[in-house]
PDB file of N, CA and C in Angstrom:
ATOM      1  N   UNK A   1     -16.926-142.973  -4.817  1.00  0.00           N
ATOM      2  CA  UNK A   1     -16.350-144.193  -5.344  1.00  0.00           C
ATOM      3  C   UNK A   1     -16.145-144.002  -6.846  1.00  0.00           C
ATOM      4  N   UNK A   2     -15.308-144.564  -7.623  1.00  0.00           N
ATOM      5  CA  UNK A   2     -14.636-144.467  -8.599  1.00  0.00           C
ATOM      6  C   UNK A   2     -15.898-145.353  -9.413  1.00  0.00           C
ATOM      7  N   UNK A   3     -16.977-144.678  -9.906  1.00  0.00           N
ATOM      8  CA  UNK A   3     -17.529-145.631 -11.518  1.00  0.00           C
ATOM      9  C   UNK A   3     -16.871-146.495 -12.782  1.00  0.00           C
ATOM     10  N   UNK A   4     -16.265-145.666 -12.864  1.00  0.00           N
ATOM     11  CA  UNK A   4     -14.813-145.510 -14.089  1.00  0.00           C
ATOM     12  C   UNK A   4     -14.667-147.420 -13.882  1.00  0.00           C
ATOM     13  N   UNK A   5     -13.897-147.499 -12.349  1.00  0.00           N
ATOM     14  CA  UNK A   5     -13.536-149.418 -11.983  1.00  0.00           C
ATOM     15  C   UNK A   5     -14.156-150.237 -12.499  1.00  0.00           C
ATOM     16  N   UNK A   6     -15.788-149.828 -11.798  1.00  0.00           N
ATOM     17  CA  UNK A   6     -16.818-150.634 -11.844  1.00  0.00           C
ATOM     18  C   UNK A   6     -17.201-150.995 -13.054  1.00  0.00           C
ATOM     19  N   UNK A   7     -17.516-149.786 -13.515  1.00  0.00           N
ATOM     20  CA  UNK A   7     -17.801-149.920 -15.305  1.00  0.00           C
ATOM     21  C   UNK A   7     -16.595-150.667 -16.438  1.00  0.00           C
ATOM     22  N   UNK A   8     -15.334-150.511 -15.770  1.00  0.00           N
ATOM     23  CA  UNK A   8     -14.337-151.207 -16.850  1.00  0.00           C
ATOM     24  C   UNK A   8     -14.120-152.571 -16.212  1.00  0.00           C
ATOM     25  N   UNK A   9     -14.956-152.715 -15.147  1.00  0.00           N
ATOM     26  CA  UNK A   9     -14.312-154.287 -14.464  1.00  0.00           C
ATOM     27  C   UNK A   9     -13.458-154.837 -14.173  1.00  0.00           C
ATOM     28  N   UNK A  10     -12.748-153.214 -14.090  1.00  0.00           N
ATOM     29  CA  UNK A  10     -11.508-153.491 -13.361  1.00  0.00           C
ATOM     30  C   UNK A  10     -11.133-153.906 -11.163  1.00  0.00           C
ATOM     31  N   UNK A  11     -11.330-155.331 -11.164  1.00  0.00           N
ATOM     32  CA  UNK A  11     -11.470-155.171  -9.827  1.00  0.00           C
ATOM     33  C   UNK A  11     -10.805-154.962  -8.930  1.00  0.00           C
ATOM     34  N   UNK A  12      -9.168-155.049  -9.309  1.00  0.00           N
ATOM     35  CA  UNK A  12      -8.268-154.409  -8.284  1.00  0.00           C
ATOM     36  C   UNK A  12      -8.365-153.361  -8.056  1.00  0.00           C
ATOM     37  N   UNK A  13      -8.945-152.358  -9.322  1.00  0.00           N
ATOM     38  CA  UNK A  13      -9.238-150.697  -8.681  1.00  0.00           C
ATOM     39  C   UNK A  13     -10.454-150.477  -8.133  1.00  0.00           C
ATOM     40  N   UNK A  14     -11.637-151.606  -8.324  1.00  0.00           N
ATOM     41  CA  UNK A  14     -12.187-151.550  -7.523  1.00  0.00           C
ATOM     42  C   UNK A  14     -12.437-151.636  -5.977  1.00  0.00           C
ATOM     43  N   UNK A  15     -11.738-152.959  -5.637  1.00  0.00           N
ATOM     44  CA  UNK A  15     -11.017-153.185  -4.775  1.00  0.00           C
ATOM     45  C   UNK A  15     -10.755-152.029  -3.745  1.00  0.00           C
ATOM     46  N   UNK A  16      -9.744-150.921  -4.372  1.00  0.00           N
ATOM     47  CA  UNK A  16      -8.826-150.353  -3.445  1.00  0.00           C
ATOM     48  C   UNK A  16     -10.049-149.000  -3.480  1.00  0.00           C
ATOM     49  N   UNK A  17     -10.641-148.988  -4.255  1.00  0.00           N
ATOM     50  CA  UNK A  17     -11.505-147.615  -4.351  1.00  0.00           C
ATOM     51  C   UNK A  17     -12.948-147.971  -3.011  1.00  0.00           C
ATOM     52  N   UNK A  18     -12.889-149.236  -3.051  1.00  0.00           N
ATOM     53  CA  UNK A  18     -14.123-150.103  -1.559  1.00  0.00           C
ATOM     54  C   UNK A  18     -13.050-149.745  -0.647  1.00  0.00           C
ATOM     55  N   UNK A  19     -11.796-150.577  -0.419  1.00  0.00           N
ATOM     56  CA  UNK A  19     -11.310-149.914   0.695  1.00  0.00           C
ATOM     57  C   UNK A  19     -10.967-148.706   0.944  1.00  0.00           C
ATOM     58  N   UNK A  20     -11.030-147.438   0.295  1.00  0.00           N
ATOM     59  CA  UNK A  20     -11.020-146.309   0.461  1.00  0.00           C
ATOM     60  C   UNK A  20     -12.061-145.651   1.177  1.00  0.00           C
ATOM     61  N   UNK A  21     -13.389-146.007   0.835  1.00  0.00           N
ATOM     62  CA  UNK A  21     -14.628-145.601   1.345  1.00  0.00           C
ATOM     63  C   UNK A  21     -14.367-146.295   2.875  1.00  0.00           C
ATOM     64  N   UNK A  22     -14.398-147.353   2.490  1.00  0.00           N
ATOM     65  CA  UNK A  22     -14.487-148.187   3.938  1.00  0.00           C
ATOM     66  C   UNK A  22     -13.614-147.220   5.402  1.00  0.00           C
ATOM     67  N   UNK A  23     -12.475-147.190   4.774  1.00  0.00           N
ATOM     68  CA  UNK A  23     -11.509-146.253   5.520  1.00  0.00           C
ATOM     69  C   UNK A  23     -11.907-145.491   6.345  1.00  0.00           C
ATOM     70  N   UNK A  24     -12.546-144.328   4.833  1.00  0.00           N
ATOM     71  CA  UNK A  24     -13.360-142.958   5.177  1.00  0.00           C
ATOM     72  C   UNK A  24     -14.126-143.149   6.450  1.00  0.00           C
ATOM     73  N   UNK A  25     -15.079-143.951   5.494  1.00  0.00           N
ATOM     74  CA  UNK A  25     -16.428-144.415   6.914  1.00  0.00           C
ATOM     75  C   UNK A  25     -15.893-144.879   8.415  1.00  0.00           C
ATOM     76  N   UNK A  26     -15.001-145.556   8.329  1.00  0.00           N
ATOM     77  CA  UNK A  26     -14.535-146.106   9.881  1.00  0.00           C
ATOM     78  C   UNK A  26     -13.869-145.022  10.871  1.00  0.00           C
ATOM     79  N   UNK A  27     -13.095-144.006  10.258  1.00  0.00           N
ATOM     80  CA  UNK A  27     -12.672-142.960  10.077  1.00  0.00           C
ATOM     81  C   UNK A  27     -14.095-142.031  11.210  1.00  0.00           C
ATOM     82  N   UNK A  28     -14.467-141.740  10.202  1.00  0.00           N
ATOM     83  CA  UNK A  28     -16.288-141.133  10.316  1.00  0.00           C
ATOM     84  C   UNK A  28     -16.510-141.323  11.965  1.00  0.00           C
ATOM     85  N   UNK A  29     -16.759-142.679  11.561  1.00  0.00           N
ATOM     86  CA  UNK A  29     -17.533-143.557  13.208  1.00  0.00           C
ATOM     87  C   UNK A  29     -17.098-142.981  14.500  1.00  0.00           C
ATOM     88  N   UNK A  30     -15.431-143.427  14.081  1.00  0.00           N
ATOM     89  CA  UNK A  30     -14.455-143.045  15.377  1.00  0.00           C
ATOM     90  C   UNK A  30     -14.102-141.709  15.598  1.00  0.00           C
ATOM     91  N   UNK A  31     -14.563-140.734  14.419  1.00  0.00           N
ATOM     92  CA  UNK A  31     -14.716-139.267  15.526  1.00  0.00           C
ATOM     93  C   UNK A  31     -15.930-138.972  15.711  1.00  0.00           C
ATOM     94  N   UNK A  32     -17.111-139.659  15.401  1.00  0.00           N
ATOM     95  CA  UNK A  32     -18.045-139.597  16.465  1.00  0.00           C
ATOM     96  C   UNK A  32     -18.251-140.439  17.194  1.00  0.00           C
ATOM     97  N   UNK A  33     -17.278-141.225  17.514  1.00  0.00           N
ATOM     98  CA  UNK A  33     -17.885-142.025  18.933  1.00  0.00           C
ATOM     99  C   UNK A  33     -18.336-143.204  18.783  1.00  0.00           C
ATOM    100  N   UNK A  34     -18.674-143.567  17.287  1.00  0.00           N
ATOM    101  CA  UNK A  34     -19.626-144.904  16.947  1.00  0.00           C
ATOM    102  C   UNK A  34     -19.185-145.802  16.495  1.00  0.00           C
ATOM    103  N   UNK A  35     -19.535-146.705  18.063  1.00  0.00           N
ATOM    104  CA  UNK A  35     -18.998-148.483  17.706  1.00  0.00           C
ATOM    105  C   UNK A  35     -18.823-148.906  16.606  1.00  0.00           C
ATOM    106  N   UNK A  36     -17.828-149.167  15.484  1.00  0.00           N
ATOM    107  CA  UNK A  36     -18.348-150.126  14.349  1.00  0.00           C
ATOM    108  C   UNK A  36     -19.568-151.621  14.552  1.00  0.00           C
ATOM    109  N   UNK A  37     -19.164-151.653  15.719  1.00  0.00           N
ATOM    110  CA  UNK A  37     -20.175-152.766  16.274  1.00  0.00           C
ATOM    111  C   UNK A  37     -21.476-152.391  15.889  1.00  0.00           C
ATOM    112  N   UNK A  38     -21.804-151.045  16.362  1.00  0.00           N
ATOM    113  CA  UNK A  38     -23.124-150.730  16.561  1.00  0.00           C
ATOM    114  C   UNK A  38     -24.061-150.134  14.961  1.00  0.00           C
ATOM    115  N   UNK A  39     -22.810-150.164  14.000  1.00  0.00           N
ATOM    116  CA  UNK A  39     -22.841-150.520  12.565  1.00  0.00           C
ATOM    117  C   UNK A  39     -23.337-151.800  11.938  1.00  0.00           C
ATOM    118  N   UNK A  40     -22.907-152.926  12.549  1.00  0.00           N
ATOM    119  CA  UNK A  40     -23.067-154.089  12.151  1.00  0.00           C
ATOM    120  C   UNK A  40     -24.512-154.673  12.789  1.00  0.00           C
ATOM    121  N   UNK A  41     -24.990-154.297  13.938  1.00  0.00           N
ATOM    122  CA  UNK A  41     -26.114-154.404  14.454  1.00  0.00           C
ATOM    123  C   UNK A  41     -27.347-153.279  13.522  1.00  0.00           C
ATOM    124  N   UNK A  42     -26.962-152.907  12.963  1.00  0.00           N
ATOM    125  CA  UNK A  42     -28.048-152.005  12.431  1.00  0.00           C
ATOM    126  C   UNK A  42     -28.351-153.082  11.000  1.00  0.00           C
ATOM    127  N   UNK A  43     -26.852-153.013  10.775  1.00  0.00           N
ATOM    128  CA  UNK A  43     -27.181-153.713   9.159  1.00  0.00           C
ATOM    129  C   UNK A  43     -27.840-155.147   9.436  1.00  0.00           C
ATOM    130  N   UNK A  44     -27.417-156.089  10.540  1.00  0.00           N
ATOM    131  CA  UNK A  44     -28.230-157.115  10.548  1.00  0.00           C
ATOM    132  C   UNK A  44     -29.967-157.107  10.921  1.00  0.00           C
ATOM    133  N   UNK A  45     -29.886-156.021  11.502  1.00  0.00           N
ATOM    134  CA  UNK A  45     -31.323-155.780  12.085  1.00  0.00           C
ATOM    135  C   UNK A  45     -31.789-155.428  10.680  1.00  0.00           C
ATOM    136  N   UNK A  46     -31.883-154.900   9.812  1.00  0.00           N
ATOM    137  CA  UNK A  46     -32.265-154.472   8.335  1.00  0.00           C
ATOM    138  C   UNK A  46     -32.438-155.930   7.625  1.00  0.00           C
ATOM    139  N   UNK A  47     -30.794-156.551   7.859  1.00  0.00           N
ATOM    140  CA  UNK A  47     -31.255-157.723   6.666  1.00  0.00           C
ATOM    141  C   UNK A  47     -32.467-158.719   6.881  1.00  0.00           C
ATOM    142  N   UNK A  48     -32.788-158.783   8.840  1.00  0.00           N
ATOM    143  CA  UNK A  48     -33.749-159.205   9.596  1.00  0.00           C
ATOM    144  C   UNK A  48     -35.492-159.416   9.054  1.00  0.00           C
ATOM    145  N   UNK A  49     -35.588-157.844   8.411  1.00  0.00           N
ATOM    146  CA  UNK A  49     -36.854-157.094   7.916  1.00  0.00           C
ATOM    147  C   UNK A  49     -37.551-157.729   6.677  1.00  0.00           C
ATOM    148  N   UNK A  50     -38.927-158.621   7.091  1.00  0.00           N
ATOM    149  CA  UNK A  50     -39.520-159.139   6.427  1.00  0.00           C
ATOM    150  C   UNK A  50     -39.543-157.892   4.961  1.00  0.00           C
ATOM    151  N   UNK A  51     -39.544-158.444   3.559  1.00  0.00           N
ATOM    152  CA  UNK A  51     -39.800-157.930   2.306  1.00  0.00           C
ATOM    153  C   UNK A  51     -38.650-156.683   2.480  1.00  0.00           C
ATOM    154  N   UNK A  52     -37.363-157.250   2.671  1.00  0.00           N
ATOM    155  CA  UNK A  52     -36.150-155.964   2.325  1.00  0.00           C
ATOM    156  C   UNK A  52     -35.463-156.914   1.672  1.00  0.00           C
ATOM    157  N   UNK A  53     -35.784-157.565   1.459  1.00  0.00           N
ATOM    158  CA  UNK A  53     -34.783-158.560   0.439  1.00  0.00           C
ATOM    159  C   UNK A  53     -35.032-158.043  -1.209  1.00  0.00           C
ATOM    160  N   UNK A  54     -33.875-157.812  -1.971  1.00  0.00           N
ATOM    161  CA  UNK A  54     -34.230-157.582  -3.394  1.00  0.00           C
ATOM    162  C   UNK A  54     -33.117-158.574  -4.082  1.00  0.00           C
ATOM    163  N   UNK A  55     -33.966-158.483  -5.531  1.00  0.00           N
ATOM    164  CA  UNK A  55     -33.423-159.190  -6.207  1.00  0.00           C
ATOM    165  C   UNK A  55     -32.211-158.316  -7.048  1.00  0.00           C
ATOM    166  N   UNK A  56     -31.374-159.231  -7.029  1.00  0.00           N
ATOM    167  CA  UNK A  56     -29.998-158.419  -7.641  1.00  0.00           C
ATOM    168  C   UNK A  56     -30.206-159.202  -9.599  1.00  0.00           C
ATOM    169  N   UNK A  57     -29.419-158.202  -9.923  1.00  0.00           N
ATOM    170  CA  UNK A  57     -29.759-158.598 -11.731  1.00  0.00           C
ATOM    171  C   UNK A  57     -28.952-158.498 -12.587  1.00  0.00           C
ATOM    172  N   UNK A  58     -28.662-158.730 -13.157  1.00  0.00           N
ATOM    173  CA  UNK A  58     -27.436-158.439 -13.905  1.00  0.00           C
ATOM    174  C   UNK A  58     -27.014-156.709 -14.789  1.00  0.00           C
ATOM    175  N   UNK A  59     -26.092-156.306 -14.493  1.00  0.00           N
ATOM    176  CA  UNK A  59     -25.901-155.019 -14.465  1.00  0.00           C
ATOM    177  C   UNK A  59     -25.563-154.852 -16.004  1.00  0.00           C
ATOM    178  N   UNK A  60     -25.539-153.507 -16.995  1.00  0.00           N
ATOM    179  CA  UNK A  60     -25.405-153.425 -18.275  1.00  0.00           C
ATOM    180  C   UNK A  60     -24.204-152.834 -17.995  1.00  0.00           C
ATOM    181  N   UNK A  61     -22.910-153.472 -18.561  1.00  0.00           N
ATOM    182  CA  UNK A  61     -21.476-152.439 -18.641  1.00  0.00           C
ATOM    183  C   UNK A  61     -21.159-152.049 -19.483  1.00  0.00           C
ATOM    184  N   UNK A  62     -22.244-152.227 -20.767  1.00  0.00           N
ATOM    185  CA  UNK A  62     -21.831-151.202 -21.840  1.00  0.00           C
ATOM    186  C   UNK A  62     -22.569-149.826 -21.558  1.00  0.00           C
ATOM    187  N   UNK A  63     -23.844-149.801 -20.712  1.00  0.00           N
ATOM    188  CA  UNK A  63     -24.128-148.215 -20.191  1.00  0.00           C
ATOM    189  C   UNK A  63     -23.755-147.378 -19.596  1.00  0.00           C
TER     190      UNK A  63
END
């Protein structure tokens, strides 16, 4: 993924640089075989998990 976006806050290139990965990854799944479904069941089963919750914070974009 492109830092460069993130760091200039630029979000349309961010944007297209998430759907790029996303792509990749779906991409990924479907030549091995794996449901995106069975993607989305993993991630909810995670968000499920007592003490996996974190706190998000405000990020430094001058670093």
């Amino acid at each position: 993924m492109n830092n460069i976006a993130a760091k200039n806050g630029d979000n349309d290139e961010l944007m297209n640089e998430i759907n790029d990965l996303l792509y990749h990854v779906m991409v990924l799944c479907a030549n091995q075989g794996l449901d995106w479904s069975d993607v989305e069941r993993v991630l909810d089963e995670r968000n499920e998990k007592i003490g996996n919750l974190k706190k998000f914070h405000e990020v430094d974009k001058n670093t």
